[in-house]
N, C-alpha and C. Protein backbone atom coordinates (compact mmCIF):
# COMPACT_ATOMS: atom_id res chain seq x y z
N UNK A 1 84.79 -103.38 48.39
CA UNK A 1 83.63 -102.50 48.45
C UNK A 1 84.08 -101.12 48.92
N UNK A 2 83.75 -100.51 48.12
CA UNK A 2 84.08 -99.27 48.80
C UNK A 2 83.11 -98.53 50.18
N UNK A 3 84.18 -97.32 50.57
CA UNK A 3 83.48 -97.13 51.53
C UNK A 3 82.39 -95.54 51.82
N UNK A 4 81.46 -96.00 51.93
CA UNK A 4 80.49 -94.35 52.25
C UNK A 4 80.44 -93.85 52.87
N UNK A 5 81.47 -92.49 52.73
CA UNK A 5 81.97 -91.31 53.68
C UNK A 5 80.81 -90.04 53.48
N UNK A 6 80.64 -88.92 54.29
CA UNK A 6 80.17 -88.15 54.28
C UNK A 6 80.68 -87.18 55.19
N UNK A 7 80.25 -85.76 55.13
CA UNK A 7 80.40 -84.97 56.43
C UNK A 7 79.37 -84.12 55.91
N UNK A 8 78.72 -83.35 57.36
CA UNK A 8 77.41 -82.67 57.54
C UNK A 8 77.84 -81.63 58.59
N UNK A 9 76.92 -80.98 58.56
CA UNK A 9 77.33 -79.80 59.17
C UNK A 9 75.86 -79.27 59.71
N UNK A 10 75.47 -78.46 60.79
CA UNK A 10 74.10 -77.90 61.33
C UNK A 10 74.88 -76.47 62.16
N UNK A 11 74.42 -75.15 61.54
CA UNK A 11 74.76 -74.11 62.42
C UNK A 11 73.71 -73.70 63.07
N UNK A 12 73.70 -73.72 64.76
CA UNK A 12 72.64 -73.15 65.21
C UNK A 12 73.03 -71.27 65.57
N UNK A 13 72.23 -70.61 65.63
CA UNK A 13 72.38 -69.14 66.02
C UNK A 13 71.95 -69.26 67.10
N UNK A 14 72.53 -68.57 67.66
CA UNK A 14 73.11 -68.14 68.72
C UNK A 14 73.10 -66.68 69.79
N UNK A 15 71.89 -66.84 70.84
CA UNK A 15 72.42 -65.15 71.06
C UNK A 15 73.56 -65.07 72.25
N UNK A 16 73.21 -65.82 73.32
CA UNK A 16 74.12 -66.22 74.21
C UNK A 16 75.41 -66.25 74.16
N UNK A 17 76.02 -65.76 75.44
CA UNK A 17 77.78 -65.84 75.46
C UNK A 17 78.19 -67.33 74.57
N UNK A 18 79.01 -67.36 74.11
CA UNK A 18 79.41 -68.40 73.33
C UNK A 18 80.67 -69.20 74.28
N UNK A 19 81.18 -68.41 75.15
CA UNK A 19 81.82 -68.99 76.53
C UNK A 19 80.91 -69.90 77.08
N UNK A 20 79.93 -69.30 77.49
CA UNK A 20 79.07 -70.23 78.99
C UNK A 20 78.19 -71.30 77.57
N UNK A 21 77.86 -71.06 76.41
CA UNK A 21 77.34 -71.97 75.60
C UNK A 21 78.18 -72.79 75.58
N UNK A 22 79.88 -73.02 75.41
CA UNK A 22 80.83 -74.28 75.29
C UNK A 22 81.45 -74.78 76.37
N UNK A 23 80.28 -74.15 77.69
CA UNK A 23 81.01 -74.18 78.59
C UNK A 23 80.16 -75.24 79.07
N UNK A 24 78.54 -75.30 78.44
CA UNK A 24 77.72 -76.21 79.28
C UNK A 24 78.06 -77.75 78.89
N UNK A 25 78.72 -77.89 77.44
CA UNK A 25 79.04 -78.98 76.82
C UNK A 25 80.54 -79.87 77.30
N UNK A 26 81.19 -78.71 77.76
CA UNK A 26 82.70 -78.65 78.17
C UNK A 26 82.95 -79.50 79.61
N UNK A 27 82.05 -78.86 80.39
CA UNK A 27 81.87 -79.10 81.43
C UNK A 27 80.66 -79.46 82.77
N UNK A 28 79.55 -79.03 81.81
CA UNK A 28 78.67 -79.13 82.68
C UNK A 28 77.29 -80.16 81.78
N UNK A 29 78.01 -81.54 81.19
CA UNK A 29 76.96 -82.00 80.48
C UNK A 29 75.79 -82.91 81.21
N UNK A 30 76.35 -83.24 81.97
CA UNK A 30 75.12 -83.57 83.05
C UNK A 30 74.23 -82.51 83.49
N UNK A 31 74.00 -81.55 83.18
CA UNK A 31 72.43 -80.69 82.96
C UNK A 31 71.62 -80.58 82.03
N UNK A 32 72.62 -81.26 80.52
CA UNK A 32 71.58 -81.58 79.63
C UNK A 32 70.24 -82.33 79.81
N UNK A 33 70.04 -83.06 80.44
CA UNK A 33 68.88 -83.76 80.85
C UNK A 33 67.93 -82.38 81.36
N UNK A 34 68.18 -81.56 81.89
CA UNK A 34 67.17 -80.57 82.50
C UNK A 34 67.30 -79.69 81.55
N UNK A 35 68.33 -78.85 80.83
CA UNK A 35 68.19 -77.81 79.87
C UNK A 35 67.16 -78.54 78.22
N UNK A 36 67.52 -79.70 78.29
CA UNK A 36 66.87 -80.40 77.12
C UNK A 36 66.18 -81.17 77.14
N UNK A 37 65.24 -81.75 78.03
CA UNK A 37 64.49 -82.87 78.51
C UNK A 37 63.93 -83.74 77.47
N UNK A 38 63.69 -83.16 76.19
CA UNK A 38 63.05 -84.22 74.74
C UNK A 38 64.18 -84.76 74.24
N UNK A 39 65.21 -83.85 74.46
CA UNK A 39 66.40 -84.82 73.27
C UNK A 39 67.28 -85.11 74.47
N UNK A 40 67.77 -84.88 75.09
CA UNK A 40 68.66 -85.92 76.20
C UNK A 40 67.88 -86.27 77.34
N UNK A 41 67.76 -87.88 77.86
CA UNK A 41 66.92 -88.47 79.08
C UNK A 41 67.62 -88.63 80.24
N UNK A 42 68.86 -89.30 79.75
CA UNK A 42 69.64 -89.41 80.75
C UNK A 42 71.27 -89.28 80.38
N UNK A 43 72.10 -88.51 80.89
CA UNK A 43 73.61 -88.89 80.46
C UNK A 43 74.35 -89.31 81.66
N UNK A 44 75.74 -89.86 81.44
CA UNK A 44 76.30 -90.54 82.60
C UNK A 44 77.43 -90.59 81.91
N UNK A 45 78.80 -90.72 82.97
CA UNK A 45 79.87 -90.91 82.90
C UNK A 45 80.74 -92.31 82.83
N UNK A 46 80.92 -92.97 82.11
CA UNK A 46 82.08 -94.18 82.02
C UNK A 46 83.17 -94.35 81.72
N UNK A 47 83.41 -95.94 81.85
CA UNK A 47 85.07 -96.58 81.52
C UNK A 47 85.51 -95.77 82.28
N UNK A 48 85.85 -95.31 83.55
CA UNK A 48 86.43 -94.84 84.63
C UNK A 48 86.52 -93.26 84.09
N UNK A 49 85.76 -92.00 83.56
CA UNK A 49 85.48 -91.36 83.25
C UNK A 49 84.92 -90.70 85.08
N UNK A 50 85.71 -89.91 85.29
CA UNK A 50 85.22 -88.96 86.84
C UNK A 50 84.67 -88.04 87.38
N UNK A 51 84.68 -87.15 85.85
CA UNK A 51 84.65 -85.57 85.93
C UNK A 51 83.75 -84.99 85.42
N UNK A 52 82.53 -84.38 85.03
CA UNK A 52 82.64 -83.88 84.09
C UNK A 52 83.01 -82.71 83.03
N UNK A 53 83.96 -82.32 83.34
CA UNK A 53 84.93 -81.32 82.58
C UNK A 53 85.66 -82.09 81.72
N UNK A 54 85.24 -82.20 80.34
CA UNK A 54 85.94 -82.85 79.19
C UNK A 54 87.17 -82.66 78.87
N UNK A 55 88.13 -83.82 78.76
CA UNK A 55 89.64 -84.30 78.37
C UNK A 55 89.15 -85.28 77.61
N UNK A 56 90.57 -85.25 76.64
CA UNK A 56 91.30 -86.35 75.54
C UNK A 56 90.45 -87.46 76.54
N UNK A 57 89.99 -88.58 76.32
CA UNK A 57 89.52 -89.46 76.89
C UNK A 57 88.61 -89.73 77.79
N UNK A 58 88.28 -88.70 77.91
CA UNK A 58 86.48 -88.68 78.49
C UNK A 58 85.26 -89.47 77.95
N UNK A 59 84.87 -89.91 78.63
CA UNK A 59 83.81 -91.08 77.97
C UNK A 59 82.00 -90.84 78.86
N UNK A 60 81.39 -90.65 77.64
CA UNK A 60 79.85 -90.30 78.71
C UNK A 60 79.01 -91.09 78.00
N UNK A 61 78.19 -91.44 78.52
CA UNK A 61 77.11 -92.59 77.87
C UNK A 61 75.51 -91.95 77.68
N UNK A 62 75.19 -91.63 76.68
CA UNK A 62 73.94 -90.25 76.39
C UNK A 62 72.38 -90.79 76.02
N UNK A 63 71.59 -91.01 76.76
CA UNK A 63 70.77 -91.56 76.59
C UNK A 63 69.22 -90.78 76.14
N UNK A 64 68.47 -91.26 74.53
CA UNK A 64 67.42 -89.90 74.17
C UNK A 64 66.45 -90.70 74.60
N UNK A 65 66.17 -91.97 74.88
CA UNK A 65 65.06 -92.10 75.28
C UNK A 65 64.76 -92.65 77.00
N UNK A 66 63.54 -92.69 77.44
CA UNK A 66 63.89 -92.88 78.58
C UNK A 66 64.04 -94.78 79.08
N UNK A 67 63.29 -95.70 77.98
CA UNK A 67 63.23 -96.80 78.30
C UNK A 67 64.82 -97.14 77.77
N UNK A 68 65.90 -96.09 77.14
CA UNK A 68 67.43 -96.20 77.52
C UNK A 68 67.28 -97.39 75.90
N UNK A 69 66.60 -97.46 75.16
CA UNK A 69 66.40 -97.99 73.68
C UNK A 69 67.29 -97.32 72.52
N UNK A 70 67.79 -96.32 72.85
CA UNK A 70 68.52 -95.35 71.91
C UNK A 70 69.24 -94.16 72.72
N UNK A 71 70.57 -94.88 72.26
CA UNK A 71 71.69 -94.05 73.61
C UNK A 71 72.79 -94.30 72.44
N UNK A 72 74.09 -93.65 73.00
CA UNK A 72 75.53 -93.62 71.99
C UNK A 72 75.94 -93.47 73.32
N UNK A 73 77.52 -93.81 73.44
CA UNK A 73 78.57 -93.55 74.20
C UNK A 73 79.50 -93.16 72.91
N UNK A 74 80.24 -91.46 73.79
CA UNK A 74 81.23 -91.06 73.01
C UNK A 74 82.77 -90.92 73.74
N UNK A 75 83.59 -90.77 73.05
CA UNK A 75 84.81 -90.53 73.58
C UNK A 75 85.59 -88.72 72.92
N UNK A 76 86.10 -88.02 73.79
CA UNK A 76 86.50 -86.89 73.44
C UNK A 76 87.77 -86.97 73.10
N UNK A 77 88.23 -87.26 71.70
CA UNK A 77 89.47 -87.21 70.76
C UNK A 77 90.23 -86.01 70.72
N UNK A 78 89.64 -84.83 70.87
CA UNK A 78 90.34 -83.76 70.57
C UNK A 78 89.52 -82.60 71.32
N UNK A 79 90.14 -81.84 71.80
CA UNK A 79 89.93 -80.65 72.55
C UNK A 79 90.86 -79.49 72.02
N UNK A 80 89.91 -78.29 71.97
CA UNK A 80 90.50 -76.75 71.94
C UNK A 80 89.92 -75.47 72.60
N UNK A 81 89.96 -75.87 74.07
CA UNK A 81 89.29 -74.83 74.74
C UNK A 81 89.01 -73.11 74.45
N UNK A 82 90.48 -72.99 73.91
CA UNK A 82 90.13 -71.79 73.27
C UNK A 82 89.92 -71.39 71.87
N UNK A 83 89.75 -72.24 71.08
CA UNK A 83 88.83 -72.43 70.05
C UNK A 83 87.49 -72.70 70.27
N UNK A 84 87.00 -73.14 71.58
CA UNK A 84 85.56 -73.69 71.65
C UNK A 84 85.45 -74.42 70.68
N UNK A 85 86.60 -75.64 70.38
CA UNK A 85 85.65 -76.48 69.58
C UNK A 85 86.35 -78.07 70.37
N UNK A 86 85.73 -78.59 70.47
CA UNK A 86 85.72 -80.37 70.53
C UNK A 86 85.18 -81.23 69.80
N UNK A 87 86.05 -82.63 69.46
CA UNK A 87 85.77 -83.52 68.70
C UNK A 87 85.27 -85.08 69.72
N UNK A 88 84.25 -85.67 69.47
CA UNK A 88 83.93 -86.50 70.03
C UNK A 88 83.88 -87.91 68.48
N UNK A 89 83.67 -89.05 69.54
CA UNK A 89 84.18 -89.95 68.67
C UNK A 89 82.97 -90.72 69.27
N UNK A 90 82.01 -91.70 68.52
CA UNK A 90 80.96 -92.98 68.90
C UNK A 90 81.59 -93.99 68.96
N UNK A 91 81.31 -94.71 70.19
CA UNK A 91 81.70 -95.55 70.19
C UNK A 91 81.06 -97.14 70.12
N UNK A 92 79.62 -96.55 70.80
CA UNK A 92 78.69 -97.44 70.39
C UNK A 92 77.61 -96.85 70.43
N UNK A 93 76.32 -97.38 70.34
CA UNK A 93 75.38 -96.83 69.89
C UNK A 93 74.05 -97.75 68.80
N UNK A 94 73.22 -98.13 69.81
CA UNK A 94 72.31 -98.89 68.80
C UNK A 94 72.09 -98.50 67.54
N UNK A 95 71.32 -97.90 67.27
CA UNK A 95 70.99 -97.15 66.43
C UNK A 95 71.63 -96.44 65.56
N UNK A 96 72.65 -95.59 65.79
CA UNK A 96 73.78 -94.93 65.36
C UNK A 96 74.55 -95.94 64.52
N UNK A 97 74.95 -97.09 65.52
CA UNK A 97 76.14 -97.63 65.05
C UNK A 97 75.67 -98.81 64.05
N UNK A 98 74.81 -98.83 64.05
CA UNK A 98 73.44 -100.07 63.03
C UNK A 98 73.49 -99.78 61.27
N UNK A 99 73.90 -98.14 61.29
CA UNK A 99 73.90 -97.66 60.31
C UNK A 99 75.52 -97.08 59.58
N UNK A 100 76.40 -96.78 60.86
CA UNK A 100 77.56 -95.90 60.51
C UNK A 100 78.54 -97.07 61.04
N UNK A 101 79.77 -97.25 60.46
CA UNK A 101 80.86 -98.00 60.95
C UNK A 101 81.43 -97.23 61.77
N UNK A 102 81.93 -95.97 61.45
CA UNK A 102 82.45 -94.80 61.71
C UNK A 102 81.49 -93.44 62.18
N UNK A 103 81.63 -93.05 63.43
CA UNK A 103 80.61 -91.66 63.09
C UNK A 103 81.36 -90.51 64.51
N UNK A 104 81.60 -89.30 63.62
CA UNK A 104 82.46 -88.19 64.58
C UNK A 104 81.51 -86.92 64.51
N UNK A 105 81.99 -86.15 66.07
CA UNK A 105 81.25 -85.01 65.89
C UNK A 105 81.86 -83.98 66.65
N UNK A 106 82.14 -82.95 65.67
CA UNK A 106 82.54 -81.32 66.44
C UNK A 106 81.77 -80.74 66.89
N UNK A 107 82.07 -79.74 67.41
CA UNK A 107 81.48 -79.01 68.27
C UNK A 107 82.33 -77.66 68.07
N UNK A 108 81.97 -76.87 67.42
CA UNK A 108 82.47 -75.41 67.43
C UNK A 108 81.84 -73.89 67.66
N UNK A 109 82.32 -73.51 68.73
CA UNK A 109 81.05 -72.27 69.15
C UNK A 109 82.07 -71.02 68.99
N UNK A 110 81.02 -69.98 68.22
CA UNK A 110 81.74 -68.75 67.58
C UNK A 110 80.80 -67.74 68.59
N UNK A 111 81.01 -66.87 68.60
CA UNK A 111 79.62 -65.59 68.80
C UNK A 111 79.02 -65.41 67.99
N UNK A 112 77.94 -66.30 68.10
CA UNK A 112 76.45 -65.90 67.40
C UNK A 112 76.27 -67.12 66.69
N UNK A 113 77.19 -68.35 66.77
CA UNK A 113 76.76 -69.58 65.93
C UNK A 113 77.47 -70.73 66.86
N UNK A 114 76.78 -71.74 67.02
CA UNK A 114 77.16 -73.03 67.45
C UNK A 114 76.91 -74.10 66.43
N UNK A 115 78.17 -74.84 65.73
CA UNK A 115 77.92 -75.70 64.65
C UNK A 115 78.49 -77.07 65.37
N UNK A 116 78.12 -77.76 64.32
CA UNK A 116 78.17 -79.36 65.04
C UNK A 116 78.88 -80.02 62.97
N UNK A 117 79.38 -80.52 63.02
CA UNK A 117 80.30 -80.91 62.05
C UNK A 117 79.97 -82.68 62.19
N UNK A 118 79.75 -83.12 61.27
CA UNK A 118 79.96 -84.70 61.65
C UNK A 118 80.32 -85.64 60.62
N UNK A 119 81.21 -86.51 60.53
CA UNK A 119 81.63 -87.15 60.24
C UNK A 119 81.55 -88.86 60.26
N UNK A 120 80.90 -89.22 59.03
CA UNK A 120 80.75 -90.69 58.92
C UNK A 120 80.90 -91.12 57.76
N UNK A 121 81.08 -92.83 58.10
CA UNK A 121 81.07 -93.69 57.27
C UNK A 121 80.06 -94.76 57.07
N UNK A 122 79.05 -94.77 55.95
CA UNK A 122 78.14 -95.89 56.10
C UNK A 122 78.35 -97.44 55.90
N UNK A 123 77.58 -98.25 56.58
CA UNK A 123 77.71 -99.71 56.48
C UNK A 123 77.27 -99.81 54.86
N UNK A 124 76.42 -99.19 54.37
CA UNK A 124 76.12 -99.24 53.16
C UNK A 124 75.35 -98.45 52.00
N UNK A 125 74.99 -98.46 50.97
CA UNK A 125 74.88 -97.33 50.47
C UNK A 125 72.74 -97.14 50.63
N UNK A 126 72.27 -97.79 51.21
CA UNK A 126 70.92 -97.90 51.80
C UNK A 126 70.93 -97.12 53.08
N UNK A 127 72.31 -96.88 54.09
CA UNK A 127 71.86 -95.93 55.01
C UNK A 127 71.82 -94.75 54.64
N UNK A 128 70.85 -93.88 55.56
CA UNK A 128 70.24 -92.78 55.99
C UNK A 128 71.71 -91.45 56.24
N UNK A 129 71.70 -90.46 55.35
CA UNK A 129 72.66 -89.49 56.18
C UNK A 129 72.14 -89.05 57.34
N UNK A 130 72.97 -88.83 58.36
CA UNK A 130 72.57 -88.43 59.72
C UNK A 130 71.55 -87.29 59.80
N UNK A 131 70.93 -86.73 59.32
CA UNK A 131 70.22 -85.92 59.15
C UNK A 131 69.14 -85.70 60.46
N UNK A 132 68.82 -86.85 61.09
CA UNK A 132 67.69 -87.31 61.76
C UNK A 132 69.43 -86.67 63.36
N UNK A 133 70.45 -86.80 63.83
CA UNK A 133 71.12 -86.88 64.44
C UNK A 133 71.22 -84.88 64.49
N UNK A 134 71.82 -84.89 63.26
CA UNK A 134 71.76 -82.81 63.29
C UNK A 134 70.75 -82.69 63.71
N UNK A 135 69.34 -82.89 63.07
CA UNK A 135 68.05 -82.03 64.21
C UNK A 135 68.14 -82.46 65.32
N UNK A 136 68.80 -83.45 65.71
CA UNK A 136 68.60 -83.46 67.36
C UNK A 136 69.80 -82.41 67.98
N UNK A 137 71.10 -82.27 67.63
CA UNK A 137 71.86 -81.44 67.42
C UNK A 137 71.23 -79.62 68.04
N UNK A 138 70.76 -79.35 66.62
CA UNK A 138 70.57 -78.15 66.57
C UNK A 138 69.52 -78.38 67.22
N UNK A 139 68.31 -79.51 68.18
CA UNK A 139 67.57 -78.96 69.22
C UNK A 139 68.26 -78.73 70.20
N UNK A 140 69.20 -79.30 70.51
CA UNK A 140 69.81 -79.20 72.12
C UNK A 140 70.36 -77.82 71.74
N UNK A 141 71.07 -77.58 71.05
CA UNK A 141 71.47 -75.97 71.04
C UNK A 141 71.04 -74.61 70.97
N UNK A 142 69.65 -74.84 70.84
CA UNK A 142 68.52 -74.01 70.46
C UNK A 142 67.98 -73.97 72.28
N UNK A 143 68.01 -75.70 72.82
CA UNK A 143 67.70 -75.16 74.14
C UNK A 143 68.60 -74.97 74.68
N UNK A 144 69.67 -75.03 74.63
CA UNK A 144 71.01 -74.58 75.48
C UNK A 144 70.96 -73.14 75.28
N UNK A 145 70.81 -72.25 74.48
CA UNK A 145 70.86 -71.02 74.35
C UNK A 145 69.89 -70.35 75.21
N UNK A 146 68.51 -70.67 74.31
CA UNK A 146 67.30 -70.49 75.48
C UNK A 146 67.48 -70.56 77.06
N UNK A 147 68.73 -71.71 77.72
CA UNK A 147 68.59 -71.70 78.80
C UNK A 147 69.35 -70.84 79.45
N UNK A 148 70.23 -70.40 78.76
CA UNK A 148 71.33 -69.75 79.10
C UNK A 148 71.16 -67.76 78.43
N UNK A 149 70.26 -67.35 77.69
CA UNK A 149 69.85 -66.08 77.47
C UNK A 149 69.14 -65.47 78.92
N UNK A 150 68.66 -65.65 79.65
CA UNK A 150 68.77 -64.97 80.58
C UNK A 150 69.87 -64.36 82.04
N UNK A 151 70.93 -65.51 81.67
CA UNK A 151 72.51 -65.31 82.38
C UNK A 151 72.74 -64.36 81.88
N UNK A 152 72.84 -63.85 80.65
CA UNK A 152 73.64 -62.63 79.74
C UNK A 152 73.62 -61.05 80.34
């Protein structure tokens, strides 16, 4: 059987420093819950994960709803601080993983655009492209900006 690959892409604009924008993801993702309160409920750190300042092997467990029904845990595969871009990897994930065998996501922040890149493979040719995953995407980045345009 073959297999159903895809990649997607969502650019959000951007007015905000594009530093302190990859900086909230980089390092400070435990405020997503307060900068984004509809699309992240709760996030948390695992598998002996300490910090949150993202490395090769960082693991956070991201939770959108609050009865914790629809959550992903990712792992950070690749880092380029001064690229502002990072690659995260699913590792599990109800919902997510119900549909994708495989599912990856960048993170690349320019001045004046924050894109999210993603990468999957479907269980079959009846799933859904992530589509429903980018708008949640480009909401958190829309409020990450918002929260962060008055720092500027």
């Amino acid at each position: 059987m073959a297999q159903i690959g895809g990649k997607m892409e969502v650019k959000t604009p951007i007015q905000c420093s594009a530093v302190m924008f990859y900086e909230v993801y980089r390092k400070a993702a435990n405020l997503l819950p307060t900068i984004s309160p509809c699309n992240v409920k709760k996030i948390e750190l695992v598998d002996g994960t300490s910090s949150w300042e993202d490395k090769v092997g960082s693991r956070k467990l991201v939770h959108f709803d609050e009865a914790g029904l629809e959550y992903f845990k990712d792992e950070v595969i690749e880092i380029h601080p001064r690229a502002k871009k990072t690659t995260y990897k699913v590792l599990e994930g109800n919902m997510m993983l119900s549909s994708y065998d495989s599912f990856q996501a960048t993170l690349e922040v320019t001045e004046g655009t924050a894109k999210w890149t993603v990468e999957f493979i479907k269980k079959n040719d009846l799933c859904p492209n992530p589509d429903y995953y980018l708008h949640r995407l480009d909401s958190v980045n829309k409020d990450i900006n918002a929260h962060l345009l008055p720092l500027n």
